[in-house]
C-alpha atoms as a PDB file:
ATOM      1  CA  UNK A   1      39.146   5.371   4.622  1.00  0.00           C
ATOM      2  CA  UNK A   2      37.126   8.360   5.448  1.00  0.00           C
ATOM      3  CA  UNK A   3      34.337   8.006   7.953  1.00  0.00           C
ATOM      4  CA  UNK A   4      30.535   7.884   6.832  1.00  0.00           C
ATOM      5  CA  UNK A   5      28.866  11.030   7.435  1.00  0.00           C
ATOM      6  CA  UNK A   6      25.753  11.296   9.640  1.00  0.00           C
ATOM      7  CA  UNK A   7      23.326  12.535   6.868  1.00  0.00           C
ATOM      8  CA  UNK A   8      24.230   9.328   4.320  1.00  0.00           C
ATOM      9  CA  UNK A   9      23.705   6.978   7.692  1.00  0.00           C
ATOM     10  CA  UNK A  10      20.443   8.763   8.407  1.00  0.00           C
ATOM     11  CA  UNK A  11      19.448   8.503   4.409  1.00  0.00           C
ATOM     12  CA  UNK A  12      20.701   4.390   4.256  1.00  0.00           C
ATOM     13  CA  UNK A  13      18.612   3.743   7.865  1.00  0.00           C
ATOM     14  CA  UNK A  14      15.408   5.864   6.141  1.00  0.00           C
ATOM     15  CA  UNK A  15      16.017   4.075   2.745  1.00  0.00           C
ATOM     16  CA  UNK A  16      16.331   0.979   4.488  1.00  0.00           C
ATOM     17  CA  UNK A  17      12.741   1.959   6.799  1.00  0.00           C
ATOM     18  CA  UNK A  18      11.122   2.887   3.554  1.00  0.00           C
ATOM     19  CA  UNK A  19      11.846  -0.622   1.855  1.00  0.00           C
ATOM     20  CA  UNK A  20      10.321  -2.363   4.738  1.00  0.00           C
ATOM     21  CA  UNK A  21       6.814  -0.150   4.559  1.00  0.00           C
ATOM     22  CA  UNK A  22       6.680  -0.324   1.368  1.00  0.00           C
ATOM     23  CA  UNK A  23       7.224  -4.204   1.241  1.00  0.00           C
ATOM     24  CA  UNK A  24       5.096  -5.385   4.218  1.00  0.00           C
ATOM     25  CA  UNK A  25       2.768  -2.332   4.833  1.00  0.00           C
ATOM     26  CA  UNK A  26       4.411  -1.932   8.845  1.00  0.00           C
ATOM     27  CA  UNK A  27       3.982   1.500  10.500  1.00  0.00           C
ATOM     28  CA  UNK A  28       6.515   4.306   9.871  1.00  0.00           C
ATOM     29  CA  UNK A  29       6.846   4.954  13.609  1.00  0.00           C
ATOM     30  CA  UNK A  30       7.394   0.931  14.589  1.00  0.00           C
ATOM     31  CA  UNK A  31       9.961   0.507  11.626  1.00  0.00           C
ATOM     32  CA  UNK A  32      11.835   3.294  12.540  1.00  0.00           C
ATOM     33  CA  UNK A  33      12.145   2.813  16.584  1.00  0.00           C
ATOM     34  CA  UNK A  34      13.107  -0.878  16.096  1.00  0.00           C
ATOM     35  CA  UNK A  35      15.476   0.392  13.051  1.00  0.00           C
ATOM     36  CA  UNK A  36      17.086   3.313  15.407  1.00  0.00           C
ATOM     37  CA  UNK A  37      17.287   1.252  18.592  1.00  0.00           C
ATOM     38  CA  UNK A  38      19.470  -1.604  16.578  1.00  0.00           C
ATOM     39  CA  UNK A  39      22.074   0.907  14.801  1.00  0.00           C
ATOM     40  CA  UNK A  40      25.147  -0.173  15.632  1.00  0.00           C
ATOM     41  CA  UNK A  41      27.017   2.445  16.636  1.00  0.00           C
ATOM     42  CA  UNK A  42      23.924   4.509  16.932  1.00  0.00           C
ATOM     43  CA  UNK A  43      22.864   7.569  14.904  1.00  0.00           C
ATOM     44  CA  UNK A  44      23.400  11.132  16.783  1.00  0.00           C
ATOM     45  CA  UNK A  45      20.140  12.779  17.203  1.00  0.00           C
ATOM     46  CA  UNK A  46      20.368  15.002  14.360  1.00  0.00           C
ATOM     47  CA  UNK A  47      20.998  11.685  12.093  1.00  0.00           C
ATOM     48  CA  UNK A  48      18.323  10.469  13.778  1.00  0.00           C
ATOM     49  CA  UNK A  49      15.957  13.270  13.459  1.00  0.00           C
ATOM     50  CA  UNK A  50      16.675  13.947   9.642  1.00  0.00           C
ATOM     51  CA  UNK A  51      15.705   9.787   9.166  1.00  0.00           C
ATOM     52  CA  UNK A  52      12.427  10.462  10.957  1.00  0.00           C
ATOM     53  CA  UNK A  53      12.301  13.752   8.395  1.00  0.00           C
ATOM     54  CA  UNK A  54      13.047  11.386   5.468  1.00  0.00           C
ATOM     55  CA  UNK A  55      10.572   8.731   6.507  1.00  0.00           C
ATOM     56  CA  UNK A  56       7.535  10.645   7.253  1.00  0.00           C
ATOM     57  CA  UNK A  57       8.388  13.082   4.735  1.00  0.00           C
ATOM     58  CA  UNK A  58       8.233  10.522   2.207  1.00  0.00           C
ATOM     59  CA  UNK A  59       5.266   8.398   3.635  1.00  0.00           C
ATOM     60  CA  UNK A  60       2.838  11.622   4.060  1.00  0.00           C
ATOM     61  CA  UNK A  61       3.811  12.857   0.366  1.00  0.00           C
ATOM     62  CA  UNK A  62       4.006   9.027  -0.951  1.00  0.00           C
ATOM     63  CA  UNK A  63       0.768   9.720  -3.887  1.00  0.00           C
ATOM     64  CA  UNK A  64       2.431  12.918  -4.655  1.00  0.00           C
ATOM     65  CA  UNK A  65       6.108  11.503  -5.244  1.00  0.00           C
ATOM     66  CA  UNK A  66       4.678   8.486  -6.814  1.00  0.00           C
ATOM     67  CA  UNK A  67       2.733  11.014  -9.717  1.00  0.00           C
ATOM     68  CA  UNK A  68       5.952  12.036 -10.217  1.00  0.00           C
ATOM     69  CA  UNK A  69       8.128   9.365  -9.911  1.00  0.00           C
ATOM     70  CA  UNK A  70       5.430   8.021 -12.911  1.00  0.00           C
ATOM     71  CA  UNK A  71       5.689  11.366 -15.083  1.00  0.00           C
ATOM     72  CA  UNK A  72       9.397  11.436 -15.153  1.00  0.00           C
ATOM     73  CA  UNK A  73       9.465   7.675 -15.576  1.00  0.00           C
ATOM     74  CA  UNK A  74       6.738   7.181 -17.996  1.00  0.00           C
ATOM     75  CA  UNK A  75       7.867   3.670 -19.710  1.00  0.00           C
ATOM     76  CA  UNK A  76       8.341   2.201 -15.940  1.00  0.00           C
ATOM     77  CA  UNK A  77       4.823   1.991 -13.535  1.00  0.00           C
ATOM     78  CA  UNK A  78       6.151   2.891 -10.613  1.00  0.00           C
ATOM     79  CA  UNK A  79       4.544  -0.534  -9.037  1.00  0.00           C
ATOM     80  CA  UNK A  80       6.781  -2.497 -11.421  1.00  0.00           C
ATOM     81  CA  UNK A  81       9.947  -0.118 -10.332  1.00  0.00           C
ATOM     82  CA  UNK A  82      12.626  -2.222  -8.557  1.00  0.00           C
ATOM     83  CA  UNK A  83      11.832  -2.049  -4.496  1.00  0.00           C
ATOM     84  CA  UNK A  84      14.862  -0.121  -3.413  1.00  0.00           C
ATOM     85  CA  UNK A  85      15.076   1.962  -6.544  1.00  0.00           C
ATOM     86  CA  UNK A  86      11.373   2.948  -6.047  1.00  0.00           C
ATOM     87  CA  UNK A  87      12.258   4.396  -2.297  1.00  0.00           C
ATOM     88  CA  UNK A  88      15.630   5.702  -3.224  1.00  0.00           C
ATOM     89  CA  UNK A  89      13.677   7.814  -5.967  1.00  0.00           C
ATOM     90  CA  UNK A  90      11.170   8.966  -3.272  1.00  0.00           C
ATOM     91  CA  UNK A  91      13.755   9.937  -0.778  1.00  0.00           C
ATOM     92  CA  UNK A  92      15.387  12.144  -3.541  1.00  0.00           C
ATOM     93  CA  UNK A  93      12.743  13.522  -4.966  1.00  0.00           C
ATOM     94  CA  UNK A  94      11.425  14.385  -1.324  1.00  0.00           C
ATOM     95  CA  UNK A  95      14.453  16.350  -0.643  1.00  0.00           C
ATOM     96  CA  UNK A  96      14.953  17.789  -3.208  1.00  0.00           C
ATOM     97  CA  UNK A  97      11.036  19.227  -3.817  1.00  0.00           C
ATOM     98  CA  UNK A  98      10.927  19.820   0.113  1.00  0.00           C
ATOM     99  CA  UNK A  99      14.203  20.437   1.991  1.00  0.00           C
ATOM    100  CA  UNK A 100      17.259  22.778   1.381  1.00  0.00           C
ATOM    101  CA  UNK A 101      19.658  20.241   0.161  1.00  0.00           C
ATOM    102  CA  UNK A 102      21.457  20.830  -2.361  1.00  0.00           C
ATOM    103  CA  UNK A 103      20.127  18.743  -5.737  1.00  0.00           C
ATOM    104  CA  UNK A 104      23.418  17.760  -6.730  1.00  0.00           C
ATOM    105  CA  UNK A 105      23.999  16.521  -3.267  1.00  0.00           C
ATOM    106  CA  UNK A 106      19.962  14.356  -3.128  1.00  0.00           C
ATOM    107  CA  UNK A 107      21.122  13.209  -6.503  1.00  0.00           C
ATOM    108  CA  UNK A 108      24.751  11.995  -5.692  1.00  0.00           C
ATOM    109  CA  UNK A 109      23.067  10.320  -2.439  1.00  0.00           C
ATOM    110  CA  UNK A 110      20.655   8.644  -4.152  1.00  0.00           C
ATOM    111  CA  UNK A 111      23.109   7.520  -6.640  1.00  0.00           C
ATOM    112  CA  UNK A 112      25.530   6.118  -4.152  1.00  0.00           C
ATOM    113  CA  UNK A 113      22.052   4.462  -2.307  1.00  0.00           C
ATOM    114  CA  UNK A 114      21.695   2.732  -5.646  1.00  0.00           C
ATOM    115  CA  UNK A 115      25.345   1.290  -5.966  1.00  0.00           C
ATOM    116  CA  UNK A 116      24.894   0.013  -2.685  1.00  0.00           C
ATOM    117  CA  UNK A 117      21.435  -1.761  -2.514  1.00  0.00           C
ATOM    118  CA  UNK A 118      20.420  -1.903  -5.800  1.00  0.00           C
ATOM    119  CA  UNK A 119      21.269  -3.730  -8.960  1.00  0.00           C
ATOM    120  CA  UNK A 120      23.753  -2.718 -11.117  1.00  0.00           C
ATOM    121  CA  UNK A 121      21.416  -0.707 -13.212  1.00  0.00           C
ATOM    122  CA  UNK A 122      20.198   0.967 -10.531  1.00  0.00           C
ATOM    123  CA  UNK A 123      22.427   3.701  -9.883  1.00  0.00           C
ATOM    124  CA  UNK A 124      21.910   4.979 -13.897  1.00  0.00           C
ATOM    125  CA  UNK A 125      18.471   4.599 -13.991  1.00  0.00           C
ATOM    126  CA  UNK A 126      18.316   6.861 -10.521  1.00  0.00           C
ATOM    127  CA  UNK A 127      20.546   9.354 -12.222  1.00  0.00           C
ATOM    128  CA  UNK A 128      18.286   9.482 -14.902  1.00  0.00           C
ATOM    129  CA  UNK A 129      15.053   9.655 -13.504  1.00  0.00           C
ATOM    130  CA  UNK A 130      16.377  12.539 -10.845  1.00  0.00           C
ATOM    131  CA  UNK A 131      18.082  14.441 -13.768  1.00  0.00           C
ATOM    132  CA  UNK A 132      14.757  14.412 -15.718  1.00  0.00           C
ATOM    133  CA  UNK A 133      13.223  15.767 -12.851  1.00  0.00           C
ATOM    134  CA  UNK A 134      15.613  18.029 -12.219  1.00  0.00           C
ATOM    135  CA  UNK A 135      15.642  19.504 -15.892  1.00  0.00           C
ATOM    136  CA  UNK A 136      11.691  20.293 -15.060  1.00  0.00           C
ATOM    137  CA  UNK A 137      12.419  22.137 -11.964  1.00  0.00           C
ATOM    138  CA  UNK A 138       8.773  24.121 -12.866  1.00  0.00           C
ATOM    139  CA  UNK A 139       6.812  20.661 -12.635  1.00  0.00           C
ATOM    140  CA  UNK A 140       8.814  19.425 -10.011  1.00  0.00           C
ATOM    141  CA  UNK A 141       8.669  22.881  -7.638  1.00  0.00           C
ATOM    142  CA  UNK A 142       4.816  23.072  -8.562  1.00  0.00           C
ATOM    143  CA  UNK A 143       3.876  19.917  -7.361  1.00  0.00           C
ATOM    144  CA  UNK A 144       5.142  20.343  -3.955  1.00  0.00           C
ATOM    145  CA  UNK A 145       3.967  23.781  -4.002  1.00  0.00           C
ATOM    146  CA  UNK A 146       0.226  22.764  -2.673  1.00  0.00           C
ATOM    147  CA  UNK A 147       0.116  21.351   0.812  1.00  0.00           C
ATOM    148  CA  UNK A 148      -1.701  18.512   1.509  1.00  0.00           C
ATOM    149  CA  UNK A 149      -5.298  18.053   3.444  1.00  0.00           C
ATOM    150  CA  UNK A 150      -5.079  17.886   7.003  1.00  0.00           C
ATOM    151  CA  UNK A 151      -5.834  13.787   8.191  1.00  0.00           C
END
């Protein structure tokens, strides 16, 4: 059995972070020290860093990812979306609008995300959400293109 690598620990620990905000409204920075300190074995700092990356990414862009999470998903509001498969969208669509990964790569994370913590629709409806998405790579690249206010 081949080890997990450090980027799909870092995106599980985030994902796992992200369901917790979103659920029970706790600061990013408390969820993720208590979530970092309790990895067992822990996460090397680059894990680490890119989960911080994911987290904060995601929070500070949440409206924005949301909008689109809602355009490519128009017959599900995103409030009614499944928990985990509302994050695991919003971790994708994060890094793949604002990081250098690879799409296929976001997409075949978020997929596996969704066979492991969501229901067994999950992982088909990700695909298809992030492949809609992906199709409009215009829309998508345009609405990370603007940066957001200062707060």
């Amino acid at each position: 059995m081949a080890a997990i690598k450090p980027r799909h620990l870092a995106r599980r620990l985030a994902l796992q972070a992200l369901f917790e905000i979103d659920v029970v409204d706790h600061q990013p920075g408390v969820v993720l020290h208590e979530r970092l300190i309790q990895e067992d074995p822990p996460l090397s700092q680059d894990a680490a860093a890119f989960a911080r990356e994911l987290v904060y990414g995601v929070t500070h862009r949440r409206p924005q990812i949301d909008t689109l999470i809602a355009h490519f998903a128009p017959e599900w509001p995103v409030d009614q979306i499944a928990i985990i498969d509302r994050n695991i969208l919003r971790m994708a669509l994060w890094e793949i609008g604002l990081t250098t990964t690879p799409i296929k790569v976001a997409i075949n994370e978020a997929v596996e995300l969704a066979k492991e913590f969501g229901s067994d629709a999950s992982p088909r409806f990700v695909n298809g959400v992030l492949g809609a998405a992906t199709r409009d790579q215009a829309e998508l690249s345009a609405a990370f293109a603007h940066p957001l206010p200062a707060s």
